[in-house]
PDB file of N, CA and C in Angstrom:
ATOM      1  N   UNK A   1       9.263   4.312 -12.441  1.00  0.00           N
ATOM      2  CA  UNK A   1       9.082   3.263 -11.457  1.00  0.00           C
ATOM      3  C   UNK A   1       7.836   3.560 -10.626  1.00  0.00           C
ATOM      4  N   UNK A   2       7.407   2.571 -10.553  1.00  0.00           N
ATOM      5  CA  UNK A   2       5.847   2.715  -9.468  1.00  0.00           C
ATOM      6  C   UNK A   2       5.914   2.058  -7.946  1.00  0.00           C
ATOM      7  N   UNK A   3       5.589   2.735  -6.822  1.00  0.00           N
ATOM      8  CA  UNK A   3       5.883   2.621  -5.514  1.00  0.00           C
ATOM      9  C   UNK A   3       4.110   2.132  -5.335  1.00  0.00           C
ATOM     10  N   UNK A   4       3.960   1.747  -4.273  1.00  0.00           N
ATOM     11  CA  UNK A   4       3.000   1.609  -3.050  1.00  0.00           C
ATOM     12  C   UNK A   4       3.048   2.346  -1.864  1.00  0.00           C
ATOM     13  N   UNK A   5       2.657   3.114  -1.684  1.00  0.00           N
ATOM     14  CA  UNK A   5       2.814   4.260  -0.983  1.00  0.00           C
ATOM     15  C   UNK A   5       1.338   4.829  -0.101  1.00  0.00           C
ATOM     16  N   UNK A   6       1.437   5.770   1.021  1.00  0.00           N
ATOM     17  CA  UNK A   6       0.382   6.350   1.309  1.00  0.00           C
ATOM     18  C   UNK A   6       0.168   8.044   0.936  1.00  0.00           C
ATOM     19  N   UNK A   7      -1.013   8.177   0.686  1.00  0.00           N
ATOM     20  CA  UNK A   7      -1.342   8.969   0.260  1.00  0.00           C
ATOM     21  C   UNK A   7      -2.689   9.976   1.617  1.00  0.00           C
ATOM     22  N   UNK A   8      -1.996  10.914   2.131  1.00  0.00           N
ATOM     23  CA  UNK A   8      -2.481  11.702   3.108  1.00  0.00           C
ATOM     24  C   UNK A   8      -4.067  12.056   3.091  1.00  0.00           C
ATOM     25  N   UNK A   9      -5.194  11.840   3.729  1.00  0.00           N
ATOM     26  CA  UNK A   9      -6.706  12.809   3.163  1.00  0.00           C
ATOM     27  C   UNK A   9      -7.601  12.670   4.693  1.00  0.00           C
ATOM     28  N   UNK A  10      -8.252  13.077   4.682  1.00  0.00           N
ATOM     29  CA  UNK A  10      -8.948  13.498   5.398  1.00  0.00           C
ATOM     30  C   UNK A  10      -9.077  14.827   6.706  1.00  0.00           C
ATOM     31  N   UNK A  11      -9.154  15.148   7.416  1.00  0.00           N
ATOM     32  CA  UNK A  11      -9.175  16.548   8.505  1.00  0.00           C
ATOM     33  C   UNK A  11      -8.154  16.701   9.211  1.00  0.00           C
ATOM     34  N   UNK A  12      -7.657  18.142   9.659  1.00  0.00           N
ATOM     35  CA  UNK A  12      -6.615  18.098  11.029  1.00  0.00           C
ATOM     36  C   UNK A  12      -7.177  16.998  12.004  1.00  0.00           C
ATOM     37  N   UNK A  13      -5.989  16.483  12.757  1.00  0.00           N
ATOM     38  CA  UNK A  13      -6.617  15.336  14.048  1.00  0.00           C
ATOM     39  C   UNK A  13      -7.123  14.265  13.823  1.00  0.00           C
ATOM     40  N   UNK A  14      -7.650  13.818  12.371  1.00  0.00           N
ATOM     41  CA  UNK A  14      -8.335  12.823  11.884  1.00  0.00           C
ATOM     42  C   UNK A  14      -8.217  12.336  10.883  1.00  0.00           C
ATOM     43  N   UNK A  15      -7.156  12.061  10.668  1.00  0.00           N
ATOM     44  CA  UNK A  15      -6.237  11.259   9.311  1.00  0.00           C
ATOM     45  C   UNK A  15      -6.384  10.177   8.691  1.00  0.00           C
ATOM     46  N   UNK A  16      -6.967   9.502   7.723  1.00  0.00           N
ATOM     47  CA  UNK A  16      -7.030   8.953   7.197  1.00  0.00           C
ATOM     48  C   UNK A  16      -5.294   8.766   5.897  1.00  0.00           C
ATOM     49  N   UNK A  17      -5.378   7.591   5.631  1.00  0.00           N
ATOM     50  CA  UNK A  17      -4.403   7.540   4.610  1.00  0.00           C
ATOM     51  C   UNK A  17      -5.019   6.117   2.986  1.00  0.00           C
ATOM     52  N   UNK A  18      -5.171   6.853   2.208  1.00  0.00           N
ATOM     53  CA  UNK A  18      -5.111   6.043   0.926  1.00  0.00           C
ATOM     54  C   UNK A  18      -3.998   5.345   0.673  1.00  0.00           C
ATOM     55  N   UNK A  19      -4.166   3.941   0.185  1.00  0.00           N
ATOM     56  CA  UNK A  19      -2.958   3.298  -0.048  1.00  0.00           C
ATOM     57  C   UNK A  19      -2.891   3.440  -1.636  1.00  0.00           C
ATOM     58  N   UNK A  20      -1.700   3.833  -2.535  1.00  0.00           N
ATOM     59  CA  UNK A  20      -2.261   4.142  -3.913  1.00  0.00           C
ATOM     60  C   UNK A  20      -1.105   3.572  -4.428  1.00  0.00           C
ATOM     61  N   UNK A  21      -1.311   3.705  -5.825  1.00  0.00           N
ATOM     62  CA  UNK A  21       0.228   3.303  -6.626  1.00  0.00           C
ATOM     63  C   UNK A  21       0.458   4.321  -7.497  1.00  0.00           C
ATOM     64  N   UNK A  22       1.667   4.897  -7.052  1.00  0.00           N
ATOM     65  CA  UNK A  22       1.858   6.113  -7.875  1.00  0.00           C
ATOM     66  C   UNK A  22       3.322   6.358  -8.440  1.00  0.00           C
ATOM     67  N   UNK A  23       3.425   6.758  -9.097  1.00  0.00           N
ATOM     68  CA  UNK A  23       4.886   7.072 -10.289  1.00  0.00           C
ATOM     69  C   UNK A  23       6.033   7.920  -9.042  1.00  0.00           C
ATOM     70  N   UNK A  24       6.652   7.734  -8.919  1.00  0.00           N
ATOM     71  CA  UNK A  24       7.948   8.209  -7.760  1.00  0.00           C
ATOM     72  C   UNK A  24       8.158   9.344  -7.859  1.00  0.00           C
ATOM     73  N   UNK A  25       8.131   9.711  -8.896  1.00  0.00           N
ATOM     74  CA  UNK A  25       8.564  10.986  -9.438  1.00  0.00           C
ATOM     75  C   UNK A  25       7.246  12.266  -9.120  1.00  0.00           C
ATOM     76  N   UNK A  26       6.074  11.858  -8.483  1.00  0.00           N
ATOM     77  CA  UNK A  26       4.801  12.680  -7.925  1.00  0.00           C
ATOM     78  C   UNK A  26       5.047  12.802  -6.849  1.00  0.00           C
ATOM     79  N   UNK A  27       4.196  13.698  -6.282  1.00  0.00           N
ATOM     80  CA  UNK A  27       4.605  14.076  -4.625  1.00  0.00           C
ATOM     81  C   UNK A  27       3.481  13.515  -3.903  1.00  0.00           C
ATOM     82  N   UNK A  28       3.001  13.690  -2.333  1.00  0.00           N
ATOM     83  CA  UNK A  28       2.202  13.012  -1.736  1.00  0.00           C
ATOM     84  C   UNK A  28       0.902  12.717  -2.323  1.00  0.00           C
ATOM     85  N   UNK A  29       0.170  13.958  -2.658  1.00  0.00           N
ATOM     86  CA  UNK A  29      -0.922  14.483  -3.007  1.00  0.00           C
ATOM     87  C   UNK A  29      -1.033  14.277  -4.280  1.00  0.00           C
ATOM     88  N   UNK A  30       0.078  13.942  -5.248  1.00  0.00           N
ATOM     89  CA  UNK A  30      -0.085  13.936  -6.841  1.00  0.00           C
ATOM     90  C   UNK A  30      -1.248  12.753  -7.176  1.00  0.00           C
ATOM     91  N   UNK A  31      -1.006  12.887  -8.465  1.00  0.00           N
ATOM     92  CA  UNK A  31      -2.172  12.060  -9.352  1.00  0.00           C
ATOM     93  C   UNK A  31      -1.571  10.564  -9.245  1.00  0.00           C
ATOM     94  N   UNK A  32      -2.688   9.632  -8.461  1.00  0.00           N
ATOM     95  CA  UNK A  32      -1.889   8.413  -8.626  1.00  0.00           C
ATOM     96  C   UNK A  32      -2.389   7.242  -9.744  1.00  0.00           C
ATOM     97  N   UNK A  33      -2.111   6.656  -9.780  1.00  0.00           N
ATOM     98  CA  UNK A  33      -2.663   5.657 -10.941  1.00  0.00           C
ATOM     99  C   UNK A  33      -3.527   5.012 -10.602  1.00  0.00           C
ATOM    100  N   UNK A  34      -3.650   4.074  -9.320  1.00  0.00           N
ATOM    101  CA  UNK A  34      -4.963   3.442  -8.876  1.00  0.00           C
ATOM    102  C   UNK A  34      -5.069   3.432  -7.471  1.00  0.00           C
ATOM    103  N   UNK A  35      -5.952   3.372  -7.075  1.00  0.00           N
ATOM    104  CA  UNK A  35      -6.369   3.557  -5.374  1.00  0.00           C
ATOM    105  C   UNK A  35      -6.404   1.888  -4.930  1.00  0.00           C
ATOM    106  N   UNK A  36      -5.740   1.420  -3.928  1.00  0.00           N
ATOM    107  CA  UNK A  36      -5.831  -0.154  -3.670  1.00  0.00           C
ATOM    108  C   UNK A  36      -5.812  -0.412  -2.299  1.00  0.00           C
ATOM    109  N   UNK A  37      -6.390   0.588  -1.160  1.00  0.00           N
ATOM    110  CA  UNK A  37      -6.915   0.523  -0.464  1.00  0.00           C
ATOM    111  C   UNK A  37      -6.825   1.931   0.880  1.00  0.00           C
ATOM    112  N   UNK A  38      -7.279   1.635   1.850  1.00  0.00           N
ATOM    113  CA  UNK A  38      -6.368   2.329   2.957  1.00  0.00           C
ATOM    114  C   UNK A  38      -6.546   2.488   4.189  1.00  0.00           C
ATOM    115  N   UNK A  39      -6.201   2.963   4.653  1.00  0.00           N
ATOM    116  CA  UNK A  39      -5.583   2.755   6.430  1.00  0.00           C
ATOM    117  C   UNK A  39      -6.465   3.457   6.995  1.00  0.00           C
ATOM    118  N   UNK A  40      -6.317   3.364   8.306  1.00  0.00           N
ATOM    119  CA  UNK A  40      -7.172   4.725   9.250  1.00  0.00           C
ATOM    120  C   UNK A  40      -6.197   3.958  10.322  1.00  0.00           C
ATOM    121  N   UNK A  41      -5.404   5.118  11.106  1.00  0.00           N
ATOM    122  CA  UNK A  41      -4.407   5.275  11.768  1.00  0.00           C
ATOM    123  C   UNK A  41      -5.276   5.147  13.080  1.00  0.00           C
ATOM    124  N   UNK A  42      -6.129   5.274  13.135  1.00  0.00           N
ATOM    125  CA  UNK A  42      -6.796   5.945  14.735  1.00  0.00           C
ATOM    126  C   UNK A  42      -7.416   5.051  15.020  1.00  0.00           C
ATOM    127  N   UNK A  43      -8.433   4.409  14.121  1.00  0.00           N
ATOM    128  CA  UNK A  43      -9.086   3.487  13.689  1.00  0.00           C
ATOM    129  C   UNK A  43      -8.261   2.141  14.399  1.00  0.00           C
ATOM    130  N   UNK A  44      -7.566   1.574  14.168  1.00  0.00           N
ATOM    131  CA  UNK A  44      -6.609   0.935  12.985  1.00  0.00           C
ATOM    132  C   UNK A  44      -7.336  -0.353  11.958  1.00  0.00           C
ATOM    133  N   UNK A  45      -7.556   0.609  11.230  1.00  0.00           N
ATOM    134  CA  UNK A  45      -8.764  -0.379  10.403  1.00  0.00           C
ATOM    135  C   UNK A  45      -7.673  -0.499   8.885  1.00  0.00           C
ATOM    136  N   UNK A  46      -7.718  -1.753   8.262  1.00  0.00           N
ATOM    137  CA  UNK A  46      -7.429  -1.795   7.237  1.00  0.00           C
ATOM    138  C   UNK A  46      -8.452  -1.982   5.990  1.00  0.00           C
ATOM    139  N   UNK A  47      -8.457  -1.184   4.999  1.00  0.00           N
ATOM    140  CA  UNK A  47      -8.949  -1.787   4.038  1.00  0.00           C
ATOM    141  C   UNK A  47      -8.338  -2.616   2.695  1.00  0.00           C
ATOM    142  N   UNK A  48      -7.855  -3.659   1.696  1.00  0.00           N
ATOM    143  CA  UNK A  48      -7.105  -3.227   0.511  1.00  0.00           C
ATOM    144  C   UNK A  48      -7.550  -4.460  -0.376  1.00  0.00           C
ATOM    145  N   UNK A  49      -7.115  -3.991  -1.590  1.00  0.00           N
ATOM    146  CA  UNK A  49      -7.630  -4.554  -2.916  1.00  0.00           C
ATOM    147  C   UNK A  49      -6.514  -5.520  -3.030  1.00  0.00           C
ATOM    148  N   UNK A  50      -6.858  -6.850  -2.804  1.00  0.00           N
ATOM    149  CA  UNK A  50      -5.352  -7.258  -2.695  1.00  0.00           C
ATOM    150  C   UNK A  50      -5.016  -8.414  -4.237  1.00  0.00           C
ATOM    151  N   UNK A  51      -6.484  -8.242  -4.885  1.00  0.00           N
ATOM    152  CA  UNK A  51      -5.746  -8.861  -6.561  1.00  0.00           C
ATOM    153  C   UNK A  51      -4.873  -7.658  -7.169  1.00  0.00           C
ATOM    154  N   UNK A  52      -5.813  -6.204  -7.208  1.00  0.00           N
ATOM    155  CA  UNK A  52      -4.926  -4.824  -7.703  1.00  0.00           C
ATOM    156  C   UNK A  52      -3.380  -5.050  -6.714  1.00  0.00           C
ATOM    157  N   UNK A  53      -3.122  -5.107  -5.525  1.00  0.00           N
ATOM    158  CA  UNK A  53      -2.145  -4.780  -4.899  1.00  0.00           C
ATOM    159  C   UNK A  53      -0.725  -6.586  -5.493  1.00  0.00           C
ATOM    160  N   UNK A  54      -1.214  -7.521  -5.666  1.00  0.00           N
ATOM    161  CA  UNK A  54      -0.763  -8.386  -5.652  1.00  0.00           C
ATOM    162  C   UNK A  54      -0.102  -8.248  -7.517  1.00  0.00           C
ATOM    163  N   UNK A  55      -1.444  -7.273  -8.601  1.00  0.00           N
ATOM    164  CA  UNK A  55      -0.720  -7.266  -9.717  1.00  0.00           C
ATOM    165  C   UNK A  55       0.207  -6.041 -10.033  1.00  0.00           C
ATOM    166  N   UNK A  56       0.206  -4.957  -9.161  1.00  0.00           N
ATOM    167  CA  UNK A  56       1.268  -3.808  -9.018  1.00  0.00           C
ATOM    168  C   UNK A  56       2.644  -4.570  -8.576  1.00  0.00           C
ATOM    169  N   UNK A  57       2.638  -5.723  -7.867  1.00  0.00           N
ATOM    170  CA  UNK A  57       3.880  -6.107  -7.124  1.00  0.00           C
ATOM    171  C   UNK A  57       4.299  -7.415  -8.312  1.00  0.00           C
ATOM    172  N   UNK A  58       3.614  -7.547  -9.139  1.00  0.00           N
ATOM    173  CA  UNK A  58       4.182  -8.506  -9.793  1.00  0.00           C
ATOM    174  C   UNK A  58       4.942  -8.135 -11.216  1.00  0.00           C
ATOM    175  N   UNK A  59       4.530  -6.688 -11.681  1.00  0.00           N
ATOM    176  CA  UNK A  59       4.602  -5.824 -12.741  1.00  0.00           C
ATOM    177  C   UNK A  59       5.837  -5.575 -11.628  1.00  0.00           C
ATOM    178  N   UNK A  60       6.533  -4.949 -10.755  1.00  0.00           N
ATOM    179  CA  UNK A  60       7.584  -4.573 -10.013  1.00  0.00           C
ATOM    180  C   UNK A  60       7.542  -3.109  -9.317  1.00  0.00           C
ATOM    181  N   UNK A  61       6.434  -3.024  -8.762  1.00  0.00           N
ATOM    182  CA  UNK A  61       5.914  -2.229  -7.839  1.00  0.00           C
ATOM    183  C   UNK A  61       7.013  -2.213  -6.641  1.00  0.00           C
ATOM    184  N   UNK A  62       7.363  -1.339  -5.836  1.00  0.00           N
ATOM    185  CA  UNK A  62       8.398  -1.447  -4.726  1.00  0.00           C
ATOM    186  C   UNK A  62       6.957  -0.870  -3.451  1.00  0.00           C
ATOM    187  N   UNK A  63       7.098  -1.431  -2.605  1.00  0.00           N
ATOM    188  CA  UNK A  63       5.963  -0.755  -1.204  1.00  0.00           C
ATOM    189  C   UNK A  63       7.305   0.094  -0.617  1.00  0.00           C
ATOM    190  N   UNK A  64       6.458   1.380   0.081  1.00  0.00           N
ATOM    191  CA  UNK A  64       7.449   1.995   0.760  1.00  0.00           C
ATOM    192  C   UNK A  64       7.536   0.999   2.629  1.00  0.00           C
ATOM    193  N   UNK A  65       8.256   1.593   3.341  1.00  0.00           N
ATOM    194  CA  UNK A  65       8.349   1.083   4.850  1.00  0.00           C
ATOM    195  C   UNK A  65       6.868   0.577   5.183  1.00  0.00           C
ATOM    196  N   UNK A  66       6.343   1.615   5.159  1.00  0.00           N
ATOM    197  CA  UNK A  66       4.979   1.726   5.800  1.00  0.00           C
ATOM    198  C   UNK A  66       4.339   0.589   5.582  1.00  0.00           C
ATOM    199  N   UNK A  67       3.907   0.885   4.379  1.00  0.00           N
ATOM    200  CA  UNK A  67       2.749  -0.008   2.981  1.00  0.00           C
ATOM    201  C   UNK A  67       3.404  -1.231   3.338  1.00  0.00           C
ATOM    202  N   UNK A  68       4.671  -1.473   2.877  1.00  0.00           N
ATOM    203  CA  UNK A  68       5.063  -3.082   3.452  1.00  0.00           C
ATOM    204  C   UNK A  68       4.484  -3.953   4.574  1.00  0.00           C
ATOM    205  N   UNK A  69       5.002  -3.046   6.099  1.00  0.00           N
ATOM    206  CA  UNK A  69       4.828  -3.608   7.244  1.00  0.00           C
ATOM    207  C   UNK A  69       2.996  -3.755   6.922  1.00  0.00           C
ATOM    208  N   UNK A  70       2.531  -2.746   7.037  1.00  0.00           N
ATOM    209  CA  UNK A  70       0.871  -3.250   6.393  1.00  0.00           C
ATOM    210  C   UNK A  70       0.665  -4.421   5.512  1.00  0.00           C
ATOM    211  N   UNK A  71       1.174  -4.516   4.664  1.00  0.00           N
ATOM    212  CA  UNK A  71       1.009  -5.988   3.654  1.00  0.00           C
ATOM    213  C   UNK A  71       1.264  -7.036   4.744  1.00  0.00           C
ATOM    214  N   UNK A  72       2.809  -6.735   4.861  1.00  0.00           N
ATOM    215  CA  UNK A  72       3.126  -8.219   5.879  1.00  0.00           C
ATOM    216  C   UNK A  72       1.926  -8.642   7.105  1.00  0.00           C
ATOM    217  N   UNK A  73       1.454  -7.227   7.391  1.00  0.00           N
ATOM    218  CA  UNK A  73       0.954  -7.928   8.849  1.00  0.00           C
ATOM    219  C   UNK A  73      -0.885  -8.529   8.032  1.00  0.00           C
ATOM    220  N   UNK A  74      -1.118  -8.137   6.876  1.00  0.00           N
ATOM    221  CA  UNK A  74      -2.195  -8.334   6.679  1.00  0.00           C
ATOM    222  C   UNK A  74      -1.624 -10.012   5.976  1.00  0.00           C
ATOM    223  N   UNK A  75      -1.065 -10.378   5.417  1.00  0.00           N
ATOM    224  CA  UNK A  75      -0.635 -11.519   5.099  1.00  0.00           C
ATOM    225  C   UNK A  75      -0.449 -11.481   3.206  1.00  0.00           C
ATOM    226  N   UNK A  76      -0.149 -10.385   2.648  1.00  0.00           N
ATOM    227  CA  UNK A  76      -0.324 -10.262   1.083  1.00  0.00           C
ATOM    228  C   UNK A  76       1.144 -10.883   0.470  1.00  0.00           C
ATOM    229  N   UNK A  77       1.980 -11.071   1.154  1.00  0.00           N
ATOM    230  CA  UNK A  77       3.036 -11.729   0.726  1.00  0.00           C
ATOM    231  C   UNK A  77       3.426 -12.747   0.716  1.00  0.00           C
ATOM    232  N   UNK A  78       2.590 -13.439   1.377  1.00  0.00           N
ATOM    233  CA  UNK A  78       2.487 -15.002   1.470  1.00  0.00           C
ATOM    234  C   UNK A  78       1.631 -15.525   0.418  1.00  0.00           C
ATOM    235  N   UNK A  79       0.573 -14.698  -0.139  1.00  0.00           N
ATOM    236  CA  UNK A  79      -0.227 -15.117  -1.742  1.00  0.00           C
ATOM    237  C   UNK A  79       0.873 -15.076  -2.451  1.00  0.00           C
ATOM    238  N   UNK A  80       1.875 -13.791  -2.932  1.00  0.00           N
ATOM    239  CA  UNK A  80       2.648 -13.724  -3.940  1.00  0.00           C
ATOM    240  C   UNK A  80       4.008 -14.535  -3.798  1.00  0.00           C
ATOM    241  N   UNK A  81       4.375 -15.119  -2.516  1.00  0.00           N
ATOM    242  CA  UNK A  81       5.451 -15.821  -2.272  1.00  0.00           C
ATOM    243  C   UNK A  81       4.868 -17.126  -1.222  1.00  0.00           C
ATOM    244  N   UNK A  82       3.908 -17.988  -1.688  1.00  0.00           N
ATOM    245  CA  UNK A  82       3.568 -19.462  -0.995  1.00  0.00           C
ATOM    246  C   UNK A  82       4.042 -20.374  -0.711  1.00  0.00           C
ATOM    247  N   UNK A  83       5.706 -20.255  -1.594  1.00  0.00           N
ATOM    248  CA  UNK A  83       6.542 -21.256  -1.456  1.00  0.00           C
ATOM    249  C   UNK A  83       7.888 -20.893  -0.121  1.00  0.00           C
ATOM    250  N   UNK A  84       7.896 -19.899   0.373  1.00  0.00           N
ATOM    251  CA  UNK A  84       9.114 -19.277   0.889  1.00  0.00           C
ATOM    252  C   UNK A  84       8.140 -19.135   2.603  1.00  0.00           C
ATOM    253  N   UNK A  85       8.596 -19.735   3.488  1.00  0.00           N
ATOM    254  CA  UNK A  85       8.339 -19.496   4.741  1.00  0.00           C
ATOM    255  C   UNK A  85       8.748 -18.303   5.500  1.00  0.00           C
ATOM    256  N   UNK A  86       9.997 -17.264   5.224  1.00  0.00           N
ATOM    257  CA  UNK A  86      10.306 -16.550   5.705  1.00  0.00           C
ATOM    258  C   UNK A  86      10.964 -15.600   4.520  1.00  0.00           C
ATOM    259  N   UNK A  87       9.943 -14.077   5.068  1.00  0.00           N
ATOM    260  CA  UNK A  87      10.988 -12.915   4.497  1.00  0.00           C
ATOM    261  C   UNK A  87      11.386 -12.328   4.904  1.00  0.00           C
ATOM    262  N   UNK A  88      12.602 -11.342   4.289  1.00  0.00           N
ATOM    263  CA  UNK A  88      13.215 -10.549   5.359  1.00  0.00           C
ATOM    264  C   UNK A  88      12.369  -8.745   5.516  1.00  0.00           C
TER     265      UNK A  88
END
């Protein structure tokens, strides 16, 4: 199964996070399959690939907590669901 998940990088104090899609069964740092965007916490800057992120979720990609609330607030679930006014 393949998640949406963040993936930890950059310095003590200055964190950056990759948004990646990676096999469940890898740990933070493991090898992920594709890079589809990412965060800066401090920042709060978003970056993301949202045809790659829109075809991981259609193949049946699961987002963890995080990655979700990020989609939702960026608006990526309203491309893949246009017909449905409200999700939970």
């Amino acid at each position: 199964m393949v998640k949406l998940r963040l993936k930890r990088c950059g310095r003590k104090q200055r964190v950056v996070y990759r948004i990646v899609a990676i096999d469940v069964r890898s740990r933070r740092e493991g090898k992920d399959l594709q890079k589809v965007g990412f965060y800066d916490s401090i920042k709060n800057q978003t970056y993301l690939n949202v045809p790659a992120i829109l075809y991981f979720l259609e193949k049946g990609a699961q987002p963890t907590g995080t990655v979700q609330d990020i989609l939702k607030r960026v608006g990526v679930f309203k491309e893949l669901y246009p017909n449905q006014t409200k999700l939970n």
